[in-house]
Structure formats: C-alpha cells, structure tokens
C-alpha atoms as a PDB file:
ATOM      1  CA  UNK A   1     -16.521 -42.633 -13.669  1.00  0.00           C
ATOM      2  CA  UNK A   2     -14.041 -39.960 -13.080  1.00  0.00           C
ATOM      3  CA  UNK A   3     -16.238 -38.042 -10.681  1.00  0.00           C
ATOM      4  CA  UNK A   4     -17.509 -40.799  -9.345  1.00  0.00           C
ATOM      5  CA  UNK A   5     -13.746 -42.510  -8.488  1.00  0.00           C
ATOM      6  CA  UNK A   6     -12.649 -39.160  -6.861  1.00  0.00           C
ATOM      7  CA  UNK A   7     -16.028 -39.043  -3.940  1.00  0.00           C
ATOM      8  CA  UNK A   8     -15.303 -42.582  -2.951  1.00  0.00           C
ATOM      9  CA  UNK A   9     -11.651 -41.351  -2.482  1.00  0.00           C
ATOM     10  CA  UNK A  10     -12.407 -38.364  -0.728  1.00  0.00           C
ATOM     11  CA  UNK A  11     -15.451 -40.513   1.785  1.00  0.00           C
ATOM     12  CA  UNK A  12     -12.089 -42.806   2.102  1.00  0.00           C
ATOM     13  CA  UNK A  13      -9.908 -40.246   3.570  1.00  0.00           C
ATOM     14  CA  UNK A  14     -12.520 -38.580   5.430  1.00  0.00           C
ATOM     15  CA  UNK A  15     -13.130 -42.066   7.479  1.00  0.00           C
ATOM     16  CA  UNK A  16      -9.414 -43.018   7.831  1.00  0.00           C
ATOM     17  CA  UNK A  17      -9.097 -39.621   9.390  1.00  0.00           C
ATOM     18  CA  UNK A  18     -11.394 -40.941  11.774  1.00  0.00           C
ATOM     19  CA  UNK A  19      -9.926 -44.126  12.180  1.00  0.00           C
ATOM     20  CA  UNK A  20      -6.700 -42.775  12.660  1.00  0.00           C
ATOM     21  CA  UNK A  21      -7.342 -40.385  14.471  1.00  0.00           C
ATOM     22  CA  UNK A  22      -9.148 -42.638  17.401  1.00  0.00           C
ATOM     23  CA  UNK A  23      -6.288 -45.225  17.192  1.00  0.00           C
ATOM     24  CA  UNK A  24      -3.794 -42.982  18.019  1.00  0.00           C
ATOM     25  CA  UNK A  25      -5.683 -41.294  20.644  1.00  0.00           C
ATOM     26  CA  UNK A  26      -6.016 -44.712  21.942  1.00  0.00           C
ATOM     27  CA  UNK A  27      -2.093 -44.935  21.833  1.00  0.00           C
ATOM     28  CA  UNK A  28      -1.401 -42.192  23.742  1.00  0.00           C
ATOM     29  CA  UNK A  29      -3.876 -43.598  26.826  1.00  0.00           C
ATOM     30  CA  UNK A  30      -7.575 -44.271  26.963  1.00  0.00           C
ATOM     31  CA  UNK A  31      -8.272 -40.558  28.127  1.00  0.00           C
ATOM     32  CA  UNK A  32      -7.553 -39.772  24.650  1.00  0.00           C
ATOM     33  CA  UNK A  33      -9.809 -41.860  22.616  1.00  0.00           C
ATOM     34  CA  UNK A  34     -12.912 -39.360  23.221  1.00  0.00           C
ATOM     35  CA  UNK A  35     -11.083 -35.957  22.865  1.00  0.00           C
ATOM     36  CA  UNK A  36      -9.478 -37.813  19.552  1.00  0.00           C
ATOM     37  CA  UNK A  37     -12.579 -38.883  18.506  1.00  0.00           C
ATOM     38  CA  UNK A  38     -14.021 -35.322  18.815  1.00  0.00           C
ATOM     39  CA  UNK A  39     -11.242 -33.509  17.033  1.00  0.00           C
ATOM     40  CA  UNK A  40     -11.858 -35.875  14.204  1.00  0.00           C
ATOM     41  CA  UNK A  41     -15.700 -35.464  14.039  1.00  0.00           C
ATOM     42  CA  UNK A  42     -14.616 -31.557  13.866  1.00  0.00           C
ATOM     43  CA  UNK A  43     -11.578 -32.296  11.447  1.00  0.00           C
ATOM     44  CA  UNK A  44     -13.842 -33.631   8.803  1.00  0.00           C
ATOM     45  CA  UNK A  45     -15.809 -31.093   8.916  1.00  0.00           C
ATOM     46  CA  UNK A  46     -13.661 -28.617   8.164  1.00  0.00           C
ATOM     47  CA  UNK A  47     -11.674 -30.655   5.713  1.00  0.00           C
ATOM     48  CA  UNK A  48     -14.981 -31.098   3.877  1.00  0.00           C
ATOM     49  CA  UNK A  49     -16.134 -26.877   4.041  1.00  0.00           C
ATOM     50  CA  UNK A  50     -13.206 -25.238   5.069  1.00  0.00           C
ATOM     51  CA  UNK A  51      -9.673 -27.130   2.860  1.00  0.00           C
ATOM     52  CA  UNK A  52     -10.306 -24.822   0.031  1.00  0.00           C
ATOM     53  CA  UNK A  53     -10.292 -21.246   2.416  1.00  0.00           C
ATOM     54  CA  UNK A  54      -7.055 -22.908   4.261  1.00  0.00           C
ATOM     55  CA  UNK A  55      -5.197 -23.901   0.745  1.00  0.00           C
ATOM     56  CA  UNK A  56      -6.098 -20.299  -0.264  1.00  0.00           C
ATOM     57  CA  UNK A  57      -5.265 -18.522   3.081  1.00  0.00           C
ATOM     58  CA  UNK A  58      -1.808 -20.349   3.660  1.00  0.00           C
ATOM     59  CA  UNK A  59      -0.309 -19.060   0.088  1.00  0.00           C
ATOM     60  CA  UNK A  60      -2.003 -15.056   1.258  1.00  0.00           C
ATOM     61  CA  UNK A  61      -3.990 -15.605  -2.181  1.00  0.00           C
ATOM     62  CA  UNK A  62      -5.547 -12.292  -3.036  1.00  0.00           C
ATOM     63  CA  UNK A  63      -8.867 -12.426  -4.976  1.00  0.00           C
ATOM     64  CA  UNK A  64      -8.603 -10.437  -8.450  1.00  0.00           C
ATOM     65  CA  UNK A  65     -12.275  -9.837 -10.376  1.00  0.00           C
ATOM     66  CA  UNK A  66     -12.571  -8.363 -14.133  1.00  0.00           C
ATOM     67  CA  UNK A  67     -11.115  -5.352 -13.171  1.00  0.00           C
ATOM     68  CA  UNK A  68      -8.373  -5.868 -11.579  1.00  0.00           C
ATOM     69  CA  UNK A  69      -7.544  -9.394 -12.715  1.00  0.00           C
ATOM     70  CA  UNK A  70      -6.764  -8.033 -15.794  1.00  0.00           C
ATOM     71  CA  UNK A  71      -5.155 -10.549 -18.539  1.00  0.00           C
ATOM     72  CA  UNK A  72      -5.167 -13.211 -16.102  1.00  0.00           C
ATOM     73  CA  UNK A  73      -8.831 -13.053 -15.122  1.00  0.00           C
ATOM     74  CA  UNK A  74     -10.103 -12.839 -18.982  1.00  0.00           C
ATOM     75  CA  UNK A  75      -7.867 -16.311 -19.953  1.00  0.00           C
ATOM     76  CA  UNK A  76      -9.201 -17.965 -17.171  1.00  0.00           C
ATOM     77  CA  UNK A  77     -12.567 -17.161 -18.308  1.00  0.00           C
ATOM     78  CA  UNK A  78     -11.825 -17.748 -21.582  1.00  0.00           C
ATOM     79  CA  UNK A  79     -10.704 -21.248 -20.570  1.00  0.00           C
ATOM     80  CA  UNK A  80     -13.165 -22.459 -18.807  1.00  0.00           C
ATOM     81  CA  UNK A  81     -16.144 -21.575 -21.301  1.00  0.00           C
ATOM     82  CA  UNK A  82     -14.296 -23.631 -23.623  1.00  0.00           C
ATOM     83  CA  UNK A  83     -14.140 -26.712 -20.808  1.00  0.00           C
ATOM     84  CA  UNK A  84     -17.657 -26.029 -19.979  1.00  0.00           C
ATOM     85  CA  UNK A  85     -17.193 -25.012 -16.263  1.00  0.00           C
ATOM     86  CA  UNK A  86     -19.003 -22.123 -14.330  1.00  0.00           C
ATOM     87  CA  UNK A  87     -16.505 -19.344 -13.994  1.00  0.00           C
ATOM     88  CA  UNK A  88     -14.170 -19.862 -10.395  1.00  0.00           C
ATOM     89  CA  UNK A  89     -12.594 -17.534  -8.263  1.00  0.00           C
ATOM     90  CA  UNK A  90      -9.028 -16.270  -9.326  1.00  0.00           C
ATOM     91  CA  UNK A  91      -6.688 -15.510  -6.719  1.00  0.00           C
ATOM     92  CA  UNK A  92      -2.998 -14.154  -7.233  1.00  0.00           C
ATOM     93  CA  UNK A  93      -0.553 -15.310  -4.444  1.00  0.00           C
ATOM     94  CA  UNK A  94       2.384 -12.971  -3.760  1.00  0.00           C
ATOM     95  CA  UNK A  95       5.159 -15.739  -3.828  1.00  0.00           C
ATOM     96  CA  UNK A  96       7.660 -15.127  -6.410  1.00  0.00           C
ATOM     97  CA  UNK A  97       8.218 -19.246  -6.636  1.00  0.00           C
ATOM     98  CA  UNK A  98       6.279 -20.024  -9.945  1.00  0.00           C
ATOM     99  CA  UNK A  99       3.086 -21.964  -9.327  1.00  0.00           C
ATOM    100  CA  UNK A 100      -0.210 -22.876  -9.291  1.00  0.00           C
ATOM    101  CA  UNK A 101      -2.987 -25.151  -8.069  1.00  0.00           C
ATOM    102  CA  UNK A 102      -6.551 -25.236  -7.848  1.00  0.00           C
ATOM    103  CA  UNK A 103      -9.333 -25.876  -5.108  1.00  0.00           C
ATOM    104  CA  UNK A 104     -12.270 -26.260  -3.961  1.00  0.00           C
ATOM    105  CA  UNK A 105     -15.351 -28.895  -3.305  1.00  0.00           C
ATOM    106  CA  UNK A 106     -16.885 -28.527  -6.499  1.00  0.00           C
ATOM    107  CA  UNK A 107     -16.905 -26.912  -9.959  1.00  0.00           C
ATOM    108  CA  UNK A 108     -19.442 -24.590  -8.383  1.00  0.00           C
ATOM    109  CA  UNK A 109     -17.121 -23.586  -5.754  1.00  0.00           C
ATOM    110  CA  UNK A 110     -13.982 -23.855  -7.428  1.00  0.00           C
ATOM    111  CA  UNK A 111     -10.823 -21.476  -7.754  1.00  0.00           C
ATOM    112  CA  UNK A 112      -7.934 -21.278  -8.742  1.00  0.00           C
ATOM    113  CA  UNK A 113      -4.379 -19.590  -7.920  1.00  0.00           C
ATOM    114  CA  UNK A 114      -1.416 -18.236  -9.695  1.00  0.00           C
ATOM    115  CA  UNK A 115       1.598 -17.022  -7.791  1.00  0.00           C
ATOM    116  CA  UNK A 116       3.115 -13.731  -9.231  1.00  0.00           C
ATOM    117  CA  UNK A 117       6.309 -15.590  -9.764  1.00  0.00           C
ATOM    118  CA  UNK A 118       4.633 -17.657 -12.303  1.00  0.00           C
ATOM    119  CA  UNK A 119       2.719 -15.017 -13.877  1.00  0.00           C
ATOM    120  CA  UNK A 120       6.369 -13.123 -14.189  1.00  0.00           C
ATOM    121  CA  UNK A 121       7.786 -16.226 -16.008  1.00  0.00           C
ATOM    122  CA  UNK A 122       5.070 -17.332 -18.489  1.00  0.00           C
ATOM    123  CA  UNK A 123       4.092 -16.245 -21.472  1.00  0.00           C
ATOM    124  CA  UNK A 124       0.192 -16.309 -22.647  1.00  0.00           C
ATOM    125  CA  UNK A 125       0.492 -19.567 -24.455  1.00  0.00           C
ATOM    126  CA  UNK A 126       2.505 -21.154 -21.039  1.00  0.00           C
ATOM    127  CA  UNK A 127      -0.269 -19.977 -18.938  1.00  0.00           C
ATOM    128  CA  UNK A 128      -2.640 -21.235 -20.907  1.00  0.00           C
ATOM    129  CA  UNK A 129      -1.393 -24.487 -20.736  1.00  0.00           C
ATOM    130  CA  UNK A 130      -1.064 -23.734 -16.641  1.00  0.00           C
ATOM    131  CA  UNK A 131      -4.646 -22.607 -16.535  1.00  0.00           C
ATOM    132  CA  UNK A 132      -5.997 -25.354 -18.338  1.00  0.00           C
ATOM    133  CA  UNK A 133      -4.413 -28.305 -16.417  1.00  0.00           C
ATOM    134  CA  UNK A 134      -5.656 -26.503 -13.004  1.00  0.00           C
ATOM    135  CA  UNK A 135      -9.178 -26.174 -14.996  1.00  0.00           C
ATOM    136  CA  UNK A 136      -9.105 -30.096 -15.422  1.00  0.00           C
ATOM    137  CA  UNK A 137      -8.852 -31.146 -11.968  1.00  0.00           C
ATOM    138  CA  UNK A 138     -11.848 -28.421 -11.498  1.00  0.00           C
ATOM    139  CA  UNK A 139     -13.433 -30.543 -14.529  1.00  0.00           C
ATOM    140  CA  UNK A 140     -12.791 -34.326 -12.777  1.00  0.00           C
ATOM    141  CA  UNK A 141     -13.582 -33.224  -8.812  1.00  0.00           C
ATOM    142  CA  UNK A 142     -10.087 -33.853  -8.097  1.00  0.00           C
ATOM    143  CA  UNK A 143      -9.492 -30.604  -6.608  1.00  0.00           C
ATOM    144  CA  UNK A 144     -11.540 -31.635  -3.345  1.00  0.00           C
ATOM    145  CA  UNK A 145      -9.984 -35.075  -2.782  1.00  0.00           C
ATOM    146  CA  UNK A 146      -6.345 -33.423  -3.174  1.00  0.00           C
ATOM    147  CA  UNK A 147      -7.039 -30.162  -0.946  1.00  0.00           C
ATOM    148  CA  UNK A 148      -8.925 -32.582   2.229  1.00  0.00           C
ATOM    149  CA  UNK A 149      -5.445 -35.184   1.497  1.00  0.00           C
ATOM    150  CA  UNK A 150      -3.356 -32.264   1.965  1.00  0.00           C
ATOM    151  CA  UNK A 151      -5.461 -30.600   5.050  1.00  0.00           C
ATOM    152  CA  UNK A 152      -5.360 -34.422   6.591  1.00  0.00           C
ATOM    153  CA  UNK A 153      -1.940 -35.143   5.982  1.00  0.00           C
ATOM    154  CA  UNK A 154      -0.613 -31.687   7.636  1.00  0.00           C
ATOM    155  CA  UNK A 155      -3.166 -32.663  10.516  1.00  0.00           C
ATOM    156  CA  UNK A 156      -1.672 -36.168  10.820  1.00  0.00           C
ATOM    157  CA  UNK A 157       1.733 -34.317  10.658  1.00  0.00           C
ATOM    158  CA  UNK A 158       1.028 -31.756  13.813  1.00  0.00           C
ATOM    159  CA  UNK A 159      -0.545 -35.055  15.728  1.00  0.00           C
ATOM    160  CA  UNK A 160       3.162 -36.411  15.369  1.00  0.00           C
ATOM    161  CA  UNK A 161       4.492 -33.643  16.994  1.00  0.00           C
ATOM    162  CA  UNK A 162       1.694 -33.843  19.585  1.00  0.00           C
ATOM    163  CA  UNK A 163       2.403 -37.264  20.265  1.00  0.00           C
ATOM    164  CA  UNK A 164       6.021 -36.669  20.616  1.00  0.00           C
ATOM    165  CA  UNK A 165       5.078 -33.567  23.705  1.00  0.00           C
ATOM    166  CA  UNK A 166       3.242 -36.601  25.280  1.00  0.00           C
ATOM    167  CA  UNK A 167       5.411 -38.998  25.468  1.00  0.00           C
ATOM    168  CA  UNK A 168       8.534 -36.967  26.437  1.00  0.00           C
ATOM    169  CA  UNK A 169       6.556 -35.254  29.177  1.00  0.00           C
ATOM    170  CA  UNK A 170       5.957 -38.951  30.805  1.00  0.00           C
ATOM    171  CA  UNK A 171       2.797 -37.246  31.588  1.00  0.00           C
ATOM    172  CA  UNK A 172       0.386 -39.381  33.811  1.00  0.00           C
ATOM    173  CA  UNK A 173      -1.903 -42.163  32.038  1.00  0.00           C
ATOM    174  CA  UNK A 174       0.392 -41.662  29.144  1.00  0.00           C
ATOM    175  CA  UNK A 175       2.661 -44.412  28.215  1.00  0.00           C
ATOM    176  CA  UNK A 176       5.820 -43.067  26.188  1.00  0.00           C
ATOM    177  CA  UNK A 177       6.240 -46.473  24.106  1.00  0.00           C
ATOM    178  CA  UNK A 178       2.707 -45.863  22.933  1.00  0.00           C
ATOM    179  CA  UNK A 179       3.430 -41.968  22.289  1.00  0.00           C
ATOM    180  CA  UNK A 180       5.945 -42.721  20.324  1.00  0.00           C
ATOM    181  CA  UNK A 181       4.446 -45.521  18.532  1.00  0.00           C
ATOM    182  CA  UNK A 182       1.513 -42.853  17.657  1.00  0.00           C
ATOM    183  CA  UNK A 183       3.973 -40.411  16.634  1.00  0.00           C
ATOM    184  CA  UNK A 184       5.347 -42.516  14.254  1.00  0.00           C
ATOM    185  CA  UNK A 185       2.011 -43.672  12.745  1.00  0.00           C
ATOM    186  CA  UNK A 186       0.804 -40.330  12.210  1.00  0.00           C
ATOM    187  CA  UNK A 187       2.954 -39.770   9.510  1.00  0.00           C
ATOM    188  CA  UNK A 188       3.295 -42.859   7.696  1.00  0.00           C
ATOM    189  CA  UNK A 189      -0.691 -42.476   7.479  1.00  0.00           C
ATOM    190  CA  UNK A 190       0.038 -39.173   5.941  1.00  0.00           C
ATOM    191  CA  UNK A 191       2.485 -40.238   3.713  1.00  0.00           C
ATOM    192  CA  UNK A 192      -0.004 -43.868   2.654  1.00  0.00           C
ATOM    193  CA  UNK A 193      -3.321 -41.003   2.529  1.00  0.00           C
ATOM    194  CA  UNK A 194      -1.274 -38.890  -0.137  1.00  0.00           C
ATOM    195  CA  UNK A 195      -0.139 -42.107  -1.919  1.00  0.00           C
ATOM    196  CA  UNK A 196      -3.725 -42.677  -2.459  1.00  0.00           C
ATOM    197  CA  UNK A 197      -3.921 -39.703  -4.877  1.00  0.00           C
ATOM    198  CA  UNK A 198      -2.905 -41.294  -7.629  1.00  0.00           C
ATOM    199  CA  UNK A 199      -0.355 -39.841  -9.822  1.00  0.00           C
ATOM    200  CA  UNK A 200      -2.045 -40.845 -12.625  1.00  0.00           C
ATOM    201  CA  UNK A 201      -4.486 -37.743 -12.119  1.00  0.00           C
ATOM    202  CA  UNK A 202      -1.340 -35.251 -12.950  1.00  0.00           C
ATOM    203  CA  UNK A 203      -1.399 -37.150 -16.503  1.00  0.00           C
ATOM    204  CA  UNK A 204      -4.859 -37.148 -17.249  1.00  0.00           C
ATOM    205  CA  UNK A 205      -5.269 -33.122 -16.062  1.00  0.00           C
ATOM    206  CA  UNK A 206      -2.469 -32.579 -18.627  1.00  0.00           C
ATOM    207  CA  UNK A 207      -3.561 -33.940 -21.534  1.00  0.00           C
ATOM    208  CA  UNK A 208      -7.357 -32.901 -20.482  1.00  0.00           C
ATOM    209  CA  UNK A 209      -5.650 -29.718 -20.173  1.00  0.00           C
ATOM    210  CA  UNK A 210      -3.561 -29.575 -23.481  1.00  0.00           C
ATOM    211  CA  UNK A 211      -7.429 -30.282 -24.896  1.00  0.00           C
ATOM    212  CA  UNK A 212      -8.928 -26.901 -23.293  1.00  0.00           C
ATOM    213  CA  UNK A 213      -5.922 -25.039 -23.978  1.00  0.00           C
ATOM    214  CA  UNK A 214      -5.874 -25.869 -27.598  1.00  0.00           C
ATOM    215  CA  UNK A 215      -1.800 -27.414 -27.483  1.00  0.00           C
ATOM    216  CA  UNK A 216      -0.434 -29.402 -25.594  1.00  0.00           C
ATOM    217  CA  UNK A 217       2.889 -27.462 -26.544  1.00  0.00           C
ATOM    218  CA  UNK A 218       2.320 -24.425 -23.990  1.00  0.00           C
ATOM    219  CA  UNK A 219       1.940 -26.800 -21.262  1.00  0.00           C
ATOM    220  CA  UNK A 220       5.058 -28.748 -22.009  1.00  0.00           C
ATOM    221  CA  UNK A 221       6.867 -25.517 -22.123  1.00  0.00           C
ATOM    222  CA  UNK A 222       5.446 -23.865 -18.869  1.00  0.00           C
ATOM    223  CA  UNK A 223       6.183 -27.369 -17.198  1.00  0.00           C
ATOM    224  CA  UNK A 224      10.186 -26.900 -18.368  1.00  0.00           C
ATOM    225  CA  UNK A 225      10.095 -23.700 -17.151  1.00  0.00           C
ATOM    226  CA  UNK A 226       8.571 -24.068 -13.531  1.00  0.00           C
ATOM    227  CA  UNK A 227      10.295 -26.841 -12.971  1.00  0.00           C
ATOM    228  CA  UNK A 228      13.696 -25.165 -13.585  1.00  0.00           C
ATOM    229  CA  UNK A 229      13.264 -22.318 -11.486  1.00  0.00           C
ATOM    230  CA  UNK A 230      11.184 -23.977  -8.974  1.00  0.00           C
ATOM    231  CA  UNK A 231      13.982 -25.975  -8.248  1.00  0.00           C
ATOM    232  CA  UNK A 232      15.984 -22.903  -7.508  1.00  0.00           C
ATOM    233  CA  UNK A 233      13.578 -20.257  -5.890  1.00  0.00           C
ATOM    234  CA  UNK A 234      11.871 -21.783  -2.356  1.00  0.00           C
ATOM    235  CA  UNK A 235       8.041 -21.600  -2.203  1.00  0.00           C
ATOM    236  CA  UNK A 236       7.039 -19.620   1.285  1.00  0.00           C
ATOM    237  CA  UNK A 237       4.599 -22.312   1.986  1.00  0.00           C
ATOM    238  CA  UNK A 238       4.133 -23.020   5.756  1.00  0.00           C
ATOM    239  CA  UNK A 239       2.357 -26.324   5.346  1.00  0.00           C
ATOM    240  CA  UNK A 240       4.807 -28.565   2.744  1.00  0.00           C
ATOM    241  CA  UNK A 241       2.039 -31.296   3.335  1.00  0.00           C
ATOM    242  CA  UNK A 242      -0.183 -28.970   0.884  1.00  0.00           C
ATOM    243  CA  UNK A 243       2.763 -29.887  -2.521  1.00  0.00           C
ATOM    244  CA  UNK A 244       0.707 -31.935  -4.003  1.00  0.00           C
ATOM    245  CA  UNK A 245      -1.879 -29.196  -4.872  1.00  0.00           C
ATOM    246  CA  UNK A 246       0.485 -27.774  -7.186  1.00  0.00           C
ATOM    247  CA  UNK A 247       1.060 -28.124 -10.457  1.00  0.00           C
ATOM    248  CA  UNK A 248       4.692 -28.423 -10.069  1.00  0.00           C
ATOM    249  CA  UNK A 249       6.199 -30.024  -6.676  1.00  0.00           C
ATOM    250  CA  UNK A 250       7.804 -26.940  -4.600  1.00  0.00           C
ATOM    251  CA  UNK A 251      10.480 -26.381  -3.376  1.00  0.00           C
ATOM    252  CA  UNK A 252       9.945 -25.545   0.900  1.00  0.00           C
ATOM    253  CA  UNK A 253      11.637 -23.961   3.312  1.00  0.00           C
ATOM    254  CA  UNK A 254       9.458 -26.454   5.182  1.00  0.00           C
ATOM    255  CA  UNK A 255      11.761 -28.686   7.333  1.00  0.00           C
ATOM    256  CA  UNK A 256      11.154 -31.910   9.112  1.00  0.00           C
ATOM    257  CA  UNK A 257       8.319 -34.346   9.076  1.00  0.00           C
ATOM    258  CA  UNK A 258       5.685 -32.496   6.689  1.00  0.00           C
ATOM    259  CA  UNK A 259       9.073 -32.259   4.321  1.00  0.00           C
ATOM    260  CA  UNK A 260       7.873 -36.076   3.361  1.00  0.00           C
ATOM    261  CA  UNK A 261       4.927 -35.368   1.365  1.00  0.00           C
ATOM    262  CA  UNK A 262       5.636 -35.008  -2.426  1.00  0.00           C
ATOM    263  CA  UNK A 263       3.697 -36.595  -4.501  1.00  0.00           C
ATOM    264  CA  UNK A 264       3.821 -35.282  -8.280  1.00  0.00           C
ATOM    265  CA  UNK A 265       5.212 -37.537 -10.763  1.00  0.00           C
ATOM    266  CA  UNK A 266       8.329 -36.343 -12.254  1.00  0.00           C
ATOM    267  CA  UNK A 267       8.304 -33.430 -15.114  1.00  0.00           C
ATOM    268  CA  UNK A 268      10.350 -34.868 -17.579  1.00  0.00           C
ATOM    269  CA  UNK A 269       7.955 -37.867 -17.594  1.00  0.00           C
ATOM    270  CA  UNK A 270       4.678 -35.484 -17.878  1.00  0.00           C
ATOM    271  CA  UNK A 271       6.474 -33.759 -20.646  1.00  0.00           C
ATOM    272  CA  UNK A 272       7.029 -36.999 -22.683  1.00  0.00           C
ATOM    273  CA  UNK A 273       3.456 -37.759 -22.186  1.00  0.00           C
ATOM    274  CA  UNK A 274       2.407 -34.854 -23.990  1.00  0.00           C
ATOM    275  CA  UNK A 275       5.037 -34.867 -26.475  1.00  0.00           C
ATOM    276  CA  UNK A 276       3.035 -38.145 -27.759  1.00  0.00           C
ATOM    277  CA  UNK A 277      -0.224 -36.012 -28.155  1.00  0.00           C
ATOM    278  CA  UNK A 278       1.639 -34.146 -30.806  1.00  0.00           C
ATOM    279  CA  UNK A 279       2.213 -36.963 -33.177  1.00  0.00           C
END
C-alpha cells in the first residue's frame, strides 16, 4: 500500500508540473503557453530519469565501492541484506555539515549519501541508525517521490525568478500584473507540492529504520547529534528546495525564495517517537 501510495504521489506531481507549468506560461502572455508547455514535457522527463544524478551532483557526491568505501561501504551492505534490498550506490559528499539522504527511482537504482561531516560525528551504532532510516525510504519508494518534489519545487522556484525578469522588463505581449501574479504562484505551488510529502514518511522511515538497524537507540542519538550541529554548521547546498531529502533539515546559505521549503518534522518529536519503541 506503501509503494503503491508513493507512485500515485509521484504521477501527481509529475502532472501538476504540467499544469502549472502551462498556467503560468499562460500568465505571462499566450506566446508562452507552448514554450511552457514544452519545458514541462522535458521537465518530467528529467525529473522522472535524471532527479537522482542532480540530488547527487548538487552535494559533489563522490562514489566509494568495497575498496575504498571502507567501513562505510561494508555497513551499508550489511544493512540492506538485513532489509532485503539489492545493494545501492554509496556516495560520500565533501560537506562538513552532517547529513544524509537517499535517492533514486527505485530500489534497483537506489543510493545513498553521507556527507564527511556526518561520518566525522557518528559513531558505528549512530550511523547505523542513519543508514537504516535512508535504507527505509529505499524500502517504501519514497526516495523517488521526494527527489522529483525537490527537482519540481527548485524548478517552480527559478520560474519565479523568470517571471519576475518578465514582468519588470514590460517586455511586449507580456503583461506585468500577470508576471507577477505567475511569480507569485510559482512558489506557493512549490511550497503546496512539498506539503504533499507527508511528514508522516520521516516517522515511519525511523521506526522502519530502528527495525533494520537493530535499535532504535542509535538513531535517536545520531538524530540529537545532527540536529545540534546542523543547526550551527551551514550545508553548501545550492538548491535549499532539495532539504527535504535529508534526514535532518539543513541549515543553507541558500537565501530568498527556495529558503521556503523545509519540510521535516521537528527532531525532538521524531526522537519521542522512537523513545516509545523502547518500552
């Protein structure tokens, strides 16, 4: 039901991209509805194939194998032959910010990210717990519907801008009430398309996650500490529209309108829900 929940979502945002997309297009003056139109037929595309590489390539993830992957490579493995998943990529991003997320259209396809910040932090039983939550969004297909949210919503976000070069250019055919009426759109349909990922999905990916790790008490612990100094150490992210792919919500140097999208529920209330697995 799980899996099943999570395509509908992600046909959902694929055809309010469209719809969006056109009406905004149409905003900005009738020359715009086909070349709108276009750019979304390409857009979902790419969103579908291509949200994974750009998740990966915006945090300068670097692939690590057996060898070089080292302790980090073998838990993952580890981890995922206990949640009965074929083994995903493993990529280390440079960013000394602790944290992690994972991608990807399907279990098949799937990978997941550490930054080195976190793997500086944790201990083995933290990343466990880190490793295992990512592993459960692998496990319930919510790692595509979260990575095409976050490729739209940065999309709708640069459309904004777009809108607002329109209409303050008075350019002719385009009307600047309308620009700025699509301008403003653009991002409250970002903001409504990330509300659709339910937070509930953080809960269920920890406690699923607690389950593969073996304790939910690493987790908890990990979650204390990347919160703490996440809070303190900025995440060189250059699309803030992407926090919700993390495990714990960022903090940007990312200014202005993509600075909207957070989406995570809050820690302490994540932690309490796991504290009541221990009893």
């Amino acid at each position: 039901m799980t899996v099943f929940k999570n395509n509908l979502k992600t046909v959902l945002l694929l055809g309010v991209l469209t719809g969006l997309l056109v009406g905004v297009g149409g905003l900005f003056g009738r020359q715009f509805v086909i070349p709108f139109a276009l750019l979304a037929v390409v857009m979902n595309f790419g969103a579908f194939f291509f949200s994974d590489k750009i998740a990966i390539a915006s945090m300068r993830g670097r692939e690590v194998d057996a060898q070089s992957g080292g302790d980090l490579y073998r838990l993952v493995d580890e981890l995922r032959r206990r949640a009965g998943l074929p083994m995903p990529r493993v990529f280390v991003c440079p960013q000394q910010a602790p944290n992690a997320f994972a991608t990807g259209r399907s279990p098949e396809r799937a990978a997941v990210a550490v930054t080195q910040g976190a793997l500086h932090l944790l201990d083995h039983e933290e990343l466990a717990g880190v490793i295992g939550h990512e592993l459960a969004h692998v496990k319930n297909r919510d790692t595509l519907t979260s990575t095409i949210a976050a490729t739209v919503a940065g999309l709708l976000a640069s459309v904004a801008q777009w809108g607002f070069l329109l209409g303050a250019g008075n350019r002719e055919g385009v009307n600047p009430i309308a620009a700025l009426a699509g301008m403003l759109l653009a991002p409250i349909g970002a903001v409504i398309i990330q509300a659709t990922i339910s937070r509930s999905r953080e809960y269920v990916a920890d406690a699923e996650g607690a389950r593969i790790a073996g304790s939910p008490l690493g987790l908890m612990s990990a979650l204390n500490k990347l919160e703490a100094v996440a809070q303190r150490v900025p995440l060189d992210n250059p699309n803030p529209a992407a926090n919700s792919l993390f495990i714990i919500e960022p903090l940007t140097g990312g200014r202005g309108m993509m600075s909207l999208f957070a989406t995570p529920p809050p820690t302490e209330k994540r932690i309490a829900a796991l504290e009541r697995l221990t009893r």
